[in-house]
Protein backbone atom coordinates (compact mmCIF):
# COMPACT_ATOMS: atom_id res chain seq x y z
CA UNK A 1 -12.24 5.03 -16.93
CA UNK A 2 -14.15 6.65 -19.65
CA UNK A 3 -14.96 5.04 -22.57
CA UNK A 4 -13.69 7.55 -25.53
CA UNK A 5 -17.02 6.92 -27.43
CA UNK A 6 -18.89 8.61 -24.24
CA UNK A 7 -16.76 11.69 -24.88
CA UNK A 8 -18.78 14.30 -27.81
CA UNK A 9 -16.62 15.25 -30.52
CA UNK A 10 -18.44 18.47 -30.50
CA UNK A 11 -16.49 21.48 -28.49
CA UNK A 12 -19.43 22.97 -27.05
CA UNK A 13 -20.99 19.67 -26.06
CA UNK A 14 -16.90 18.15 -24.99
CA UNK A 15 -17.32 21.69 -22.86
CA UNK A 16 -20.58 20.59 -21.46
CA UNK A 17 -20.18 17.09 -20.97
CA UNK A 18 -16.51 18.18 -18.80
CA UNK A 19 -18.28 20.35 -17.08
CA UNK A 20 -21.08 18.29 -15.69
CA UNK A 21 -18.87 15.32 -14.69
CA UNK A 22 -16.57 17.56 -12.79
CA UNK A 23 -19.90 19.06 -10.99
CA UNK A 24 -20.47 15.48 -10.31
CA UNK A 25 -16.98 14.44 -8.83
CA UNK A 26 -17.95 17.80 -6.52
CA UNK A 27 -20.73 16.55 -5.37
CA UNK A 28 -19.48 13.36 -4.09
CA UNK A 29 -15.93 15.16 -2.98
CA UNK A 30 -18.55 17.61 -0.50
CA UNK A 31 -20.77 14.35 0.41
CA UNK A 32 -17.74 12.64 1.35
CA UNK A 33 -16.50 15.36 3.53
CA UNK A 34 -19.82 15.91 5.17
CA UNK A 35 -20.71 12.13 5.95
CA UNK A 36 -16.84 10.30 5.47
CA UNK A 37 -18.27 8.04 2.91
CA UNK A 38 -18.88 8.13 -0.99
CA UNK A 39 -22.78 8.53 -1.92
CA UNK A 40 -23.24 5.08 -3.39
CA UNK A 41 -23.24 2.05 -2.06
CA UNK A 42 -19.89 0.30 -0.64
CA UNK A 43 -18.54 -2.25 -2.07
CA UNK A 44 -17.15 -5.36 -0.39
CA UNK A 45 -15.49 -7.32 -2.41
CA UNK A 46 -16.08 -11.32 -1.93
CA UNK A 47 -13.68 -13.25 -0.22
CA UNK A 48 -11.36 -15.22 -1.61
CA UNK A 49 -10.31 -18.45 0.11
CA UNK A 50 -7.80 -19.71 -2.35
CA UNK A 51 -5.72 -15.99 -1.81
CA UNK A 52 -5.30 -17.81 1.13
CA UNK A 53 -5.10 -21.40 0.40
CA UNK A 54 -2.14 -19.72 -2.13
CA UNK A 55 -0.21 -17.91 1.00
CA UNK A 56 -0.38 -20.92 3.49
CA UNK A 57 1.24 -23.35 0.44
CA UNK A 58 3.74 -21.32 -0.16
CA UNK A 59 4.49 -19.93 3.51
CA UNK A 60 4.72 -23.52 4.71
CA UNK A 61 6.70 -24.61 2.10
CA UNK A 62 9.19 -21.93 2.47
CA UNK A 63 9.40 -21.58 6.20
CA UNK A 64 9.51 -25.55 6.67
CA UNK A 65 13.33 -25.58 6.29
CA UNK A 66 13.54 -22.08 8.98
CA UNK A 67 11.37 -23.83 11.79
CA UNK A 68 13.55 -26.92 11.53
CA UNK A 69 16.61 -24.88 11.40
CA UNK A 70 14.97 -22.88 14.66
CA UNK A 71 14.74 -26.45 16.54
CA UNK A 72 17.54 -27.79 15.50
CA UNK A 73 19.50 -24.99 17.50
CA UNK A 74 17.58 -24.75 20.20
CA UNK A 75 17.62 -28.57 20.91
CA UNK A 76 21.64 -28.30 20.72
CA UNK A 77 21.82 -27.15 23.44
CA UNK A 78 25.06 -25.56 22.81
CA UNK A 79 25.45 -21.60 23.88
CA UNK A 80 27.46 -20.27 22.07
CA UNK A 81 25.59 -21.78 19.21
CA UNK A 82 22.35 -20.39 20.65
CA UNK A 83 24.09 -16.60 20.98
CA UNK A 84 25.68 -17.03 17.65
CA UNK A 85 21.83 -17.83 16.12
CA UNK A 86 20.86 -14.59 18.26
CA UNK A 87 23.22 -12.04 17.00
CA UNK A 88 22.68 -13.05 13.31
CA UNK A 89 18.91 -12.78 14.14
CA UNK A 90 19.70 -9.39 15.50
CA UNK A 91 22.17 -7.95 13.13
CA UNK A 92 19.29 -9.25 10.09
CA UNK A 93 16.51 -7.81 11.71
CA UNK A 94 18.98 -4.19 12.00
CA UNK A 95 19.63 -4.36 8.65
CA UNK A 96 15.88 -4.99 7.41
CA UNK A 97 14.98 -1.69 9.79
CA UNK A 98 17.70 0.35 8.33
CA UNK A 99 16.85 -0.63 4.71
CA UNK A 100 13.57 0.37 6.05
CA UNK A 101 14.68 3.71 7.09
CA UNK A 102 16.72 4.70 4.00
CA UNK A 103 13.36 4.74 1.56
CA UNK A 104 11.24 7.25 3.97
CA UNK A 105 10.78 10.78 3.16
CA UNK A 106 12.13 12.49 5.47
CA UNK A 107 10.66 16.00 3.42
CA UNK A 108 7.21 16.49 1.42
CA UNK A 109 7.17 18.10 -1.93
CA UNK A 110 6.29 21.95 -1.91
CA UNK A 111 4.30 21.44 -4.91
CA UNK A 112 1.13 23.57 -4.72
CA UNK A 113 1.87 25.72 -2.07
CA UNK A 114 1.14 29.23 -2.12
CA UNK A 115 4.37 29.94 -0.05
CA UNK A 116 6.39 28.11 -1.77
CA UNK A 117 6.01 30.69 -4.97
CA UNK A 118 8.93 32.53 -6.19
CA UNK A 119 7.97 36.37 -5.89
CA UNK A 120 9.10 38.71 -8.85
């Protein structure tokens, strides 16, 4: 972002200014496509041990009540209740894969293509 007081009011200078920052984003576009990397320094952001602290709580918590379900089944011992378990398993994890396959794009926009110009 650009603070709008960094921005000259001036036209001329605006002109300038526009035109020196877009040499700039050039100059790191060509670096990047000669070396694969920006020019300055990468940065790694710290870690962050209660991002994870935050996931376990709350994966624990929620998945407590699943695992007990899981062994509760499976300790049964009962088949058909085992193949009932299975097919529900089955028929969820088809239904997450074909909610999956509904939101891809199956066709990229044209946008920008010289071909895709209408001719006069």
């Amino acid at each position: 972002r650009i603070p709008l007081e960094d921005v000259p009011e001036d036209e001329a200078e605006c002109t300038a200014w526009l035109h020196k920052l877009y040499q700039e984003k050039d100059s790191f576009q060509e670096e990047y496509h000669r070396r694969g990397i920006f020019p300055e320094t990468p940065m790694v952001p710290p870690r962050r041990p209660w991002t994870l602290l935050n996931w376990l709580f709350w994966a624990s918590l929620l998945l407590y009540p699943f695992f007990r379900f899981l062994v509760n089944m499976v300790s049964s011992g009962s088949s058909l209740t085992l193949a009932s378990f299975v097919l529900v398993f089955f028929m969820a994890s088809m239904g997450v894969r074909w909610m999956i396959g509904v939101t891809e794009i199956d066709k990229g926009s044209a946008y920008g293509n010289a071909n895709s110009k209408p001719k006069p």
